[in-house]
Protein backbone atom coordinates (compact mmCIF):
# COMPACT_ATOMS: atom_id res chain seq x y z
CA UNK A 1 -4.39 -4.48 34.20
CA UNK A 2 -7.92 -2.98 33.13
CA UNK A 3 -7.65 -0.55 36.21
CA UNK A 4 -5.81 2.42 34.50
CA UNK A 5 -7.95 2.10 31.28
CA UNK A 6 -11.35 2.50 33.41
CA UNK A 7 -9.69 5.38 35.09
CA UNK A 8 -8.88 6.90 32.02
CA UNK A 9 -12.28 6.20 30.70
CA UNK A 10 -14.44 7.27 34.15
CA UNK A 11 -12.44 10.98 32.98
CA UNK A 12 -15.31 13.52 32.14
CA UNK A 13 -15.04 13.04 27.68
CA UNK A 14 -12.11 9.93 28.28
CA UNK A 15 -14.52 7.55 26.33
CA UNK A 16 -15.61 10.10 23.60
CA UNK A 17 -11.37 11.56 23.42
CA UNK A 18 -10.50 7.74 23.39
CA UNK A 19 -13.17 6.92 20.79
CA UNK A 20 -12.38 9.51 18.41
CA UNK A 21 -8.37 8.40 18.96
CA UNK A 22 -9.14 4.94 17.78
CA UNK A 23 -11.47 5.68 14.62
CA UNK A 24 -9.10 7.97 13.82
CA UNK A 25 -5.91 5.53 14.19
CA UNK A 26 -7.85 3.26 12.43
CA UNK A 27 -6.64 3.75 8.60
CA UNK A 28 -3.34 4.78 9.92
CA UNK A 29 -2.05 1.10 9.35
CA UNK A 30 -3.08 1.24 6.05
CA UNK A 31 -2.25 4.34 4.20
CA UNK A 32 1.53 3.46 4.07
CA UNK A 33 1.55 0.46 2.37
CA UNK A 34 -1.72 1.28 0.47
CA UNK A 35 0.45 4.52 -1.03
CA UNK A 36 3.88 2.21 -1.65
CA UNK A 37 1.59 -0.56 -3.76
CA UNK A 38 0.05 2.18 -5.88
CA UNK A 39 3.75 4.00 -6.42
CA UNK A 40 4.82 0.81 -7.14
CA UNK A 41 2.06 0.08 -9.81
CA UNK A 42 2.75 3.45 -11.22
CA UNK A 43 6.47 3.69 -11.48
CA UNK A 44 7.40 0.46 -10.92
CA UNK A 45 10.04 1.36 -8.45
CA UNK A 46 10.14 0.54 -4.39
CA UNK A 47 12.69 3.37 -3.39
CA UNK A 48 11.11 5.72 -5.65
CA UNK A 49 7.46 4.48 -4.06
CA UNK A 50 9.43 4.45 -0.86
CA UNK A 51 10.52 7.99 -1.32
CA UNK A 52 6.66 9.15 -1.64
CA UNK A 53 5.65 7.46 1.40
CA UNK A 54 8.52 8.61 3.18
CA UNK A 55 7.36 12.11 2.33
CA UNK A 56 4.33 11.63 4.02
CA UNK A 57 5.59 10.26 6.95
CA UNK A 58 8.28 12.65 7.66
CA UNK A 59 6.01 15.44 6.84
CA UNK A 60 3.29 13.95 9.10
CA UNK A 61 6.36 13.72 11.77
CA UNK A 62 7.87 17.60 11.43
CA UNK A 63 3.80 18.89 11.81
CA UNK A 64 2.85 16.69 14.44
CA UNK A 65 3.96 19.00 17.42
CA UNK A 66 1.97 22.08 15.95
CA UNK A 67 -1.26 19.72 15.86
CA UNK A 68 -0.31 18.81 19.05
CA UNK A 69 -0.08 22.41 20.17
CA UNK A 70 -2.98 23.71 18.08
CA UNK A 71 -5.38 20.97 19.71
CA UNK A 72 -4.08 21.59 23.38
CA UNK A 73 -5.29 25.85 22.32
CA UNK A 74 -8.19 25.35 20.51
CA UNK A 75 -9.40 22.14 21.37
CA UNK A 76 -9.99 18.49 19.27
CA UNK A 77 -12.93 19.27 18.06
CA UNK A 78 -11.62 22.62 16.23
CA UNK A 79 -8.36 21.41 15.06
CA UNK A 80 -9.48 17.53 14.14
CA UNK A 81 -12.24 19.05 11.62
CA UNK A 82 -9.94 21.11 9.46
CA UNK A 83 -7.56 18.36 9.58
CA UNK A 84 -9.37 15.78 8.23
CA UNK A 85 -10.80 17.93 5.50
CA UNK A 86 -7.14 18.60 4.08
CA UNK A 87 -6.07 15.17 4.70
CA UNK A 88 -9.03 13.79 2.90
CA UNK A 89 -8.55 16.19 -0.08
CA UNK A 90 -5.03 15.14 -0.21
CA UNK A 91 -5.59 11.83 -0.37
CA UNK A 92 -7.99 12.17 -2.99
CA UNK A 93 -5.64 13.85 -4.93
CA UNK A 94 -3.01 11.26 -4.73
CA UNK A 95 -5.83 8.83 -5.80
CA UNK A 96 -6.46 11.20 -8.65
CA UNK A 97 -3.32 12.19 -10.10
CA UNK A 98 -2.80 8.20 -10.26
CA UNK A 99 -5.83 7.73 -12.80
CA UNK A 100 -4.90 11.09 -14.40
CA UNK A 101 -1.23 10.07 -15.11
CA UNK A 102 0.18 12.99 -14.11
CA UNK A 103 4.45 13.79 -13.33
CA UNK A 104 6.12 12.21 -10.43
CA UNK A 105 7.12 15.57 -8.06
CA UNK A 106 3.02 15.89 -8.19
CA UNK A 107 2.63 12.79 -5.82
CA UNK A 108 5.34 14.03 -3.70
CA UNK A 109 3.36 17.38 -3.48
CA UNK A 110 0.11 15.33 -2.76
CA UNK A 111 2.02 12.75 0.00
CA UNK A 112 3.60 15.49 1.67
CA UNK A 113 -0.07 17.58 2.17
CA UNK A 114 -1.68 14.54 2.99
CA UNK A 115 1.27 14.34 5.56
CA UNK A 116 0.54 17.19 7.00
């Protein structure tokens, strides 16, 4: 069973490819439900809260084969870079516009960039 793994890993930058991967999975299980309890303490709605998240996960979905394509051009360590600087600011935002009060379509803005 561990046979494939230490093949994949014995690959010249396996580890360091499947090291970033996994750090970078990491939050992945929590941003969804994280975004739906804070729509849902600011509109006090589940299908509008759903409608955010699903924003971000659909947009995340229609711009995942360009990433995919972008890092098999230029490389992980030019595309990841970028992308985690616009996904941080994103989420920032949404954390932002939350304390600030500010309209509905803005979150949907924010969740699909964040998305992205």
């Amino acid at each position: 069973m561990t046979s494939p793994y230490r093949q994949l890993l014995r690959v010249p930058g396996g580890w360091q490819f499947s090291l970033a991967g996994f750090f970078g999975r990491l939050p992945l299980s929590m941003a969804g439900i994280a975004l739906l309890l804070l729509m849902v303490d600011i509109t006090g709605s589940y299908f509008t809260s759903g409608a955010v998240v699903a924003t971000w996960v659909l947009t995340g979905a229609a711009v995942a084969p360009t990433m995919g394509k972008l890092t098999d051009r230029f490389g992980q360590s030019r595309v990841i870079g970028p992308q985690i600087a616009v996904n941080l600011l994103a989420v920032s935002s949404i954390l932002l516009l939350a304390a600030l009060d500010w309209p509905l379509w803005c979150f949907f803005v924010a969740a699909a960039a964040a998305g992205g």
